[in-house]
N, C-alpha and C. Protein backbone atom coordinates (compact mmCIF):
# COMPACT_ATOMS: atom_id res chain seq x y z
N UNK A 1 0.82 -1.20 0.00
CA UNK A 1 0.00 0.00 0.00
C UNK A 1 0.87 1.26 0.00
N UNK A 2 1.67 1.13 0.94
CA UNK A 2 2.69 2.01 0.67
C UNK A 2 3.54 2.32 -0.27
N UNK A 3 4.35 1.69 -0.90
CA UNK A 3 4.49 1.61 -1.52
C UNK A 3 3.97 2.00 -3.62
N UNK A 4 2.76 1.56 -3.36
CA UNK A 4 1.54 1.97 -4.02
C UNK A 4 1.45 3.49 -4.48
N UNK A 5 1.26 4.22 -3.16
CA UNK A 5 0.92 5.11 -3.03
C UNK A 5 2.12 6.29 -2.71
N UNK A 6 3.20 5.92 -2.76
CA UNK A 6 4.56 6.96 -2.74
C UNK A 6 5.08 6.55 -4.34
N UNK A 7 4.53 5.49 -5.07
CA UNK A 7 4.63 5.84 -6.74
C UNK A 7 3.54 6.80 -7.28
N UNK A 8 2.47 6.49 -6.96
CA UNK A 8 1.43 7.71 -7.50
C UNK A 8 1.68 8.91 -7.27
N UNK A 9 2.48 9.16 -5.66
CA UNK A 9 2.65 10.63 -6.15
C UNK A 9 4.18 11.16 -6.38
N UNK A 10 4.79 10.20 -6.75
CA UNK A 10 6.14 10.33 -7.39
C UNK A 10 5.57 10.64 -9.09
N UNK A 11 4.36 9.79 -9.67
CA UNK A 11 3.99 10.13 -10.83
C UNK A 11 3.01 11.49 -11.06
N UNK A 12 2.36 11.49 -9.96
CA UNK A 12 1.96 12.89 -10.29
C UNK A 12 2.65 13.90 -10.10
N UNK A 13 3.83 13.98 -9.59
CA UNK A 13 4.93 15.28 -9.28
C UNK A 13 5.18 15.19 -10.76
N UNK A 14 5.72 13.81 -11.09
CA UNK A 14 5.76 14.42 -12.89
C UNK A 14 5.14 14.99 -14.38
N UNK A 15 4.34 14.71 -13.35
CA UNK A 15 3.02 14.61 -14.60
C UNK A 15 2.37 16.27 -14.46
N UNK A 16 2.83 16.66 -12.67
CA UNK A 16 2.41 18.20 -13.07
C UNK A 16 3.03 19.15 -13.48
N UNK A 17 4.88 18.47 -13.17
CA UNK A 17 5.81 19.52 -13.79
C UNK A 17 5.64 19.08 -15.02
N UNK A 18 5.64 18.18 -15.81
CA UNK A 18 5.62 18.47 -17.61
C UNK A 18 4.44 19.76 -17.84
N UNK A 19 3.27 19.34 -17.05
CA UNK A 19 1.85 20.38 -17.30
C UNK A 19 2.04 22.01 -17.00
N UNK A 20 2.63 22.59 -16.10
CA UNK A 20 2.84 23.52 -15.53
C UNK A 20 4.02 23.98 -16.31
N UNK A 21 5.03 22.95 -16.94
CA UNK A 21 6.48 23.93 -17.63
C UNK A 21 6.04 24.05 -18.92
N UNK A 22 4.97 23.60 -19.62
CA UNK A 22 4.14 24.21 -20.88
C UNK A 22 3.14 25.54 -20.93
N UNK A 23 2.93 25.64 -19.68
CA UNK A 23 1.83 27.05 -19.14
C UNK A 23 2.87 28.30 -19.89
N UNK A 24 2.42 29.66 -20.66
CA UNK A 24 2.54 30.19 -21.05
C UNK A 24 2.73 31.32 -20.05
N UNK A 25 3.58 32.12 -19.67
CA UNK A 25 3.67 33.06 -18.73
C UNK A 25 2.07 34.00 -18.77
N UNK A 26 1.52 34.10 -20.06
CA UNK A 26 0.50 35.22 -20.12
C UNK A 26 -0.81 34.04 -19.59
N UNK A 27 -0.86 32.94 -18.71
CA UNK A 27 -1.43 32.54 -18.38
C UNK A 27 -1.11 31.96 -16.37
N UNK A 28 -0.54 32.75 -16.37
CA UNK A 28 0.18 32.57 -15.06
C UNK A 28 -0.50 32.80 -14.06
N UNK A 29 -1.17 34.40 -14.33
CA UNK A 29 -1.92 35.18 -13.32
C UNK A 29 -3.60 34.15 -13.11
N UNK A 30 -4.13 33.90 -14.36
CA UNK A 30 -5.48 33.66 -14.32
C UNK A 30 -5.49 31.86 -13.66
N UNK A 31 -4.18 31.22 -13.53
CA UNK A 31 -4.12 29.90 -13.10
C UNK A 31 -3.91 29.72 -11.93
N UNK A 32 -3.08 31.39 -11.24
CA UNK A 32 -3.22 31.37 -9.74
C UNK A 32 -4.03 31.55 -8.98
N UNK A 33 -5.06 32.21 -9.84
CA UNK A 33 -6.88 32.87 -9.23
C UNK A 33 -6.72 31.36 -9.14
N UNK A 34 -6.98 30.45 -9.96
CA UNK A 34 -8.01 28.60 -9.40
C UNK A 34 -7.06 28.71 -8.48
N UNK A 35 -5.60 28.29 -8.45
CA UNK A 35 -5.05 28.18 -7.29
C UNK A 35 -5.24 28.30 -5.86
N UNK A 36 -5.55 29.78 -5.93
CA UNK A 36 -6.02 30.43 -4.44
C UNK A 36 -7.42 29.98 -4.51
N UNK A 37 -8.25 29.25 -4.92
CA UNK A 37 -9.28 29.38 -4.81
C UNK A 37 -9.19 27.64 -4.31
N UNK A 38 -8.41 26.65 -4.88
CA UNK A 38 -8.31 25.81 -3.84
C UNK A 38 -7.09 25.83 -2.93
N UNK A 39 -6.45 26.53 -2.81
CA UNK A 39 -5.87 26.58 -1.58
C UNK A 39 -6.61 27.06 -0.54
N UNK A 40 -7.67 27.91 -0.81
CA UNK A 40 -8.72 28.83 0.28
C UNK A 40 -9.25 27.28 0.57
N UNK A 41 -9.71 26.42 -0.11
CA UNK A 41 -10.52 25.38 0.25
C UNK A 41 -9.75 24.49 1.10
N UNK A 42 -8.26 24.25 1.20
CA UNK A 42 -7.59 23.31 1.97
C UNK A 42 -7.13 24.17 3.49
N UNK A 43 -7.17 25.88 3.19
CA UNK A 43 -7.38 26.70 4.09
C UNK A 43 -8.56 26.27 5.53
N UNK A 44 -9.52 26.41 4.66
CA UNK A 44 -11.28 26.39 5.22
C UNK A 44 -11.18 24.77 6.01
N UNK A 45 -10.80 23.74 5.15
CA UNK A 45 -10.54 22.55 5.42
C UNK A 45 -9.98 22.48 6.63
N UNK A 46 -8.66 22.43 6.82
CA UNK A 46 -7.91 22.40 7.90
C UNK A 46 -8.40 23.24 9.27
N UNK A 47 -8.87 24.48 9.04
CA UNK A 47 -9.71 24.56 10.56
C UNK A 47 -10.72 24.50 10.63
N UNK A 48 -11.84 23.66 10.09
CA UNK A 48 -12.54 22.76 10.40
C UNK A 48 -12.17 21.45 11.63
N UNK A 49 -11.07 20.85 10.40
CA UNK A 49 -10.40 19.66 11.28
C UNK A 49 -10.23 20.22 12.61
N UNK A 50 -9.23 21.25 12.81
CA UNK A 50 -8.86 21.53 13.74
C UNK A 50 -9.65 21.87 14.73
N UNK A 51 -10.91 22.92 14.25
CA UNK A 51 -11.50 22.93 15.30
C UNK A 51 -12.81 22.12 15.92
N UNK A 52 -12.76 20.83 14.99
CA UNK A 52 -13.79 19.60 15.22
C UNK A 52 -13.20 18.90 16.34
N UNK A 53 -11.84 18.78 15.98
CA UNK A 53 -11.00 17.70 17.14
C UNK A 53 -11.06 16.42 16.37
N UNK A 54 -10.90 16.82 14.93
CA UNK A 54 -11.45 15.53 13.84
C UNK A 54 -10.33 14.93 13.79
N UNK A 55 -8.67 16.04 14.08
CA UNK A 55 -7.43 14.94 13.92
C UNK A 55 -6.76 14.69 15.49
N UNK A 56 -6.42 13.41 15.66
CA UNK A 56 -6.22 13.04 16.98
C UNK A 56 -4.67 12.51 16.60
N UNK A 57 -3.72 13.13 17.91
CA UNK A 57 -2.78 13.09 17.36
C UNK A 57 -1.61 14.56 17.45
N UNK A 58 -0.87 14.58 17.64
CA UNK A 58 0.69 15.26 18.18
C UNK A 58 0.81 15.98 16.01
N UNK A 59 1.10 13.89 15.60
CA UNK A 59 1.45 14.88 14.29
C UNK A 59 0.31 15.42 13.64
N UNK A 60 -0.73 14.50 13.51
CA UNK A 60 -1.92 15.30 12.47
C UNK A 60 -2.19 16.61 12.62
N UNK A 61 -2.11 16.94 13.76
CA UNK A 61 -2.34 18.31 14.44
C UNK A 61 -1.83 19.22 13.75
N UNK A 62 -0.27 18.51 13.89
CA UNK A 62 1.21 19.63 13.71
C UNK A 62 1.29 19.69 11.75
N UNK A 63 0.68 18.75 11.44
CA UNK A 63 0.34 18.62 9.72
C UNK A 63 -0.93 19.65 9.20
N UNK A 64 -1.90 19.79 9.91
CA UNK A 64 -3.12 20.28 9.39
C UNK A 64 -2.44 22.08 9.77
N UNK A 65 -1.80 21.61 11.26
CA UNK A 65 -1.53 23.77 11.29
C UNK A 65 -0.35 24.23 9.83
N UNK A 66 0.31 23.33 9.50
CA UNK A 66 1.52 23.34 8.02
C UNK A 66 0.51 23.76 7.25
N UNK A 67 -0.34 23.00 6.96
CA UNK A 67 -1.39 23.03 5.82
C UNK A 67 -1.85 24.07 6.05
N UNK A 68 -2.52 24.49 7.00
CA UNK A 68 -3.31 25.75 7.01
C UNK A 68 -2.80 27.34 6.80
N UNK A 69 -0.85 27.04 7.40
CA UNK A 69 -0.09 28.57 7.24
C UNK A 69 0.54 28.22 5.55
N UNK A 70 0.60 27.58 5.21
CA UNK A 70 1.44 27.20 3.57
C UNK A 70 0.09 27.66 3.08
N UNK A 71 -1.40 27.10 3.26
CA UNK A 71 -2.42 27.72 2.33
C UNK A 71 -3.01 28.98 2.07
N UNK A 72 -2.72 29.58 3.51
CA UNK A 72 -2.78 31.00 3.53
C UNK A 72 -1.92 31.84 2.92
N UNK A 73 -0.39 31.45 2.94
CA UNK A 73 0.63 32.53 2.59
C UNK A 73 0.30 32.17 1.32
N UNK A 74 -0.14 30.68 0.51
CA UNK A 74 -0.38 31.03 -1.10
C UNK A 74 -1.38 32.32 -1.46
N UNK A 75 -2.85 31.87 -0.95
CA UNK A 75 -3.79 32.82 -0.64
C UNK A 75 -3.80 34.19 -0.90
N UNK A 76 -2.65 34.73 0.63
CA UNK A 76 -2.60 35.76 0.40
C UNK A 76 -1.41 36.25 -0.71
N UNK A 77 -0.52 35.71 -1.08
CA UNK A 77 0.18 35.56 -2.03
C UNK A 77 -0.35 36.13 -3.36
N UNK A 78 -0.98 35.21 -3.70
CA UNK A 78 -1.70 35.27 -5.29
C UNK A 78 -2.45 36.54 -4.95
N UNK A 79 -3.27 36.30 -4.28
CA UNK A 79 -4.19 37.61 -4.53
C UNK A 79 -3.83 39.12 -4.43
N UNK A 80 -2.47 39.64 -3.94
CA UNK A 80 -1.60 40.64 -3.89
C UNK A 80 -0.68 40.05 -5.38
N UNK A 81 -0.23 39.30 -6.04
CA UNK A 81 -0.10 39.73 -7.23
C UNK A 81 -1.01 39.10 -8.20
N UNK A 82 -2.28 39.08 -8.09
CA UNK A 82 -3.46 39.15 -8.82
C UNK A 82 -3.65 40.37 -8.98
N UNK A 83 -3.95 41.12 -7.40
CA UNK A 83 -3.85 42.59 -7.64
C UNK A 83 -3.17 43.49 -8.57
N UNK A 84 -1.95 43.50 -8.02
CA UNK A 84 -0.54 44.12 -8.92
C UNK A 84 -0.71 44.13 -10.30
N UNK A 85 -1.32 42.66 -10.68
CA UNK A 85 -1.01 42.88 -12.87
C UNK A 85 -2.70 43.27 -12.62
N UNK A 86 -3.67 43.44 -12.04
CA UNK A 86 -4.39 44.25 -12.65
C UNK A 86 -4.47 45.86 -12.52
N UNK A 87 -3.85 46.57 -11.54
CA UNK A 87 -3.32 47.96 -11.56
C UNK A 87 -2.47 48.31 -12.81
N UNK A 88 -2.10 47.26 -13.39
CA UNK A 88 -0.83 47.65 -14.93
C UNK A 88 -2.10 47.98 -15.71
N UNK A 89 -3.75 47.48 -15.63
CA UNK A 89 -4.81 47.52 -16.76
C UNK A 89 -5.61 48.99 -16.46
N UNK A 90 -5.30 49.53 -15.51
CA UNK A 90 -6.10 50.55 -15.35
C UNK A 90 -5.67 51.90 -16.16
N UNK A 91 -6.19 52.40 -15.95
CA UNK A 91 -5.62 53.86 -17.03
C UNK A 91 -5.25 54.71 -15.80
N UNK A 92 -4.77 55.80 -15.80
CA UNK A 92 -4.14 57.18 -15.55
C UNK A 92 -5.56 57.90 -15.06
N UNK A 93 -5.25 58.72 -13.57
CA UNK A 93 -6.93 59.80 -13.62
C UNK A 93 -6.11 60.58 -14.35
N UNK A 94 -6.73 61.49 -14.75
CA UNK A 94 -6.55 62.62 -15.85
C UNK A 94 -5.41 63.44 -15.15
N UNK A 95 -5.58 64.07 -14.79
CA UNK A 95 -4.58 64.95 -13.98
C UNK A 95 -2.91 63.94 -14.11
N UNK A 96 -2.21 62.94 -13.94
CA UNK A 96 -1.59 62.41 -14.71
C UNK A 96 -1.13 62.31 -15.74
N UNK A 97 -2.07 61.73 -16.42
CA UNK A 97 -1.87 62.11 -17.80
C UNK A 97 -1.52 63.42 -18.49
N UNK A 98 -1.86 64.32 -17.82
CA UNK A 98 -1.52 65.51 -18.20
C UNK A 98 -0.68 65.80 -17.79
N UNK A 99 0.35 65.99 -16.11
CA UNK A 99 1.53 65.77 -15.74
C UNK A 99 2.31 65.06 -16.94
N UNK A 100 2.15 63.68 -17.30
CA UNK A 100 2.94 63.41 -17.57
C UNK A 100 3.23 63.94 -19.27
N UNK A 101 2.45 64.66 -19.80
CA UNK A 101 2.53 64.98 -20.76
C UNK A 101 3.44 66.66 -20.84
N UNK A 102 3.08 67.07 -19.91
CA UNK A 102 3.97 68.50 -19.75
C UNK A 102 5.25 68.45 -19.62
N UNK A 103 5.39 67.08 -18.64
CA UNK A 103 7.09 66.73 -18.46
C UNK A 103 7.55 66.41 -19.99
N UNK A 104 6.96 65.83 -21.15
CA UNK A 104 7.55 65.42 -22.15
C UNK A 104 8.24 66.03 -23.22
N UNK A 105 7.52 67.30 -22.38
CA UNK A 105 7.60 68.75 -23.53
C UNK A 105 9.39 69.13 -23.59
């Protein structure tokens, strides 16, 4: 069983780096939105567990609090540069634009 199951995810480590080193940089941002959106879910997950008393146990404990600070710092991660490349889409308020047009002179 063990065994079993430390090949499956020896094959899926490969199977996601071939998938992920074909991703196109201009698809980076919109793949980290799903990202954070299940990491929020393994977020939500884990203090549940935690605060059910669903994992019994020194390590499960000490595994679900990993899980829960690694899912957050993705979380908040992505969504501060989710933010960031969409401030590059916004335009200039006017007053700007016009600054920056006087300097050009």
């Amino acid at each position: 069983m063990l065994v079993t199951n430390l090949s499956i995810l020896v094959l899926a480590g490969f199977v996601g780096y071939a998938v992920i080193s074909k991703v196109p940089n201009t698809l980076h941002t919109p793949l980290m939105s799903g990202t954070n959106a299940i990491h929020g879910i393994v977020v939500l997950g884990g203090i549940i567990l935690l605060a059910d008393g669903a994992a019994t146990g020194f390590l499960s404990k000490l595994l679900l609090v990993i899980a829960v600070a690694f899912g957050t710092i993705n979380v908040v991660g992505g969504f501060l540069v989710t933010d960031r490349m969409l401030e590059m889409f916004k335009s200039k308020p006017k007053e700007l634009v016009e600054a920056d047009a006087e300097d050009g002179k």
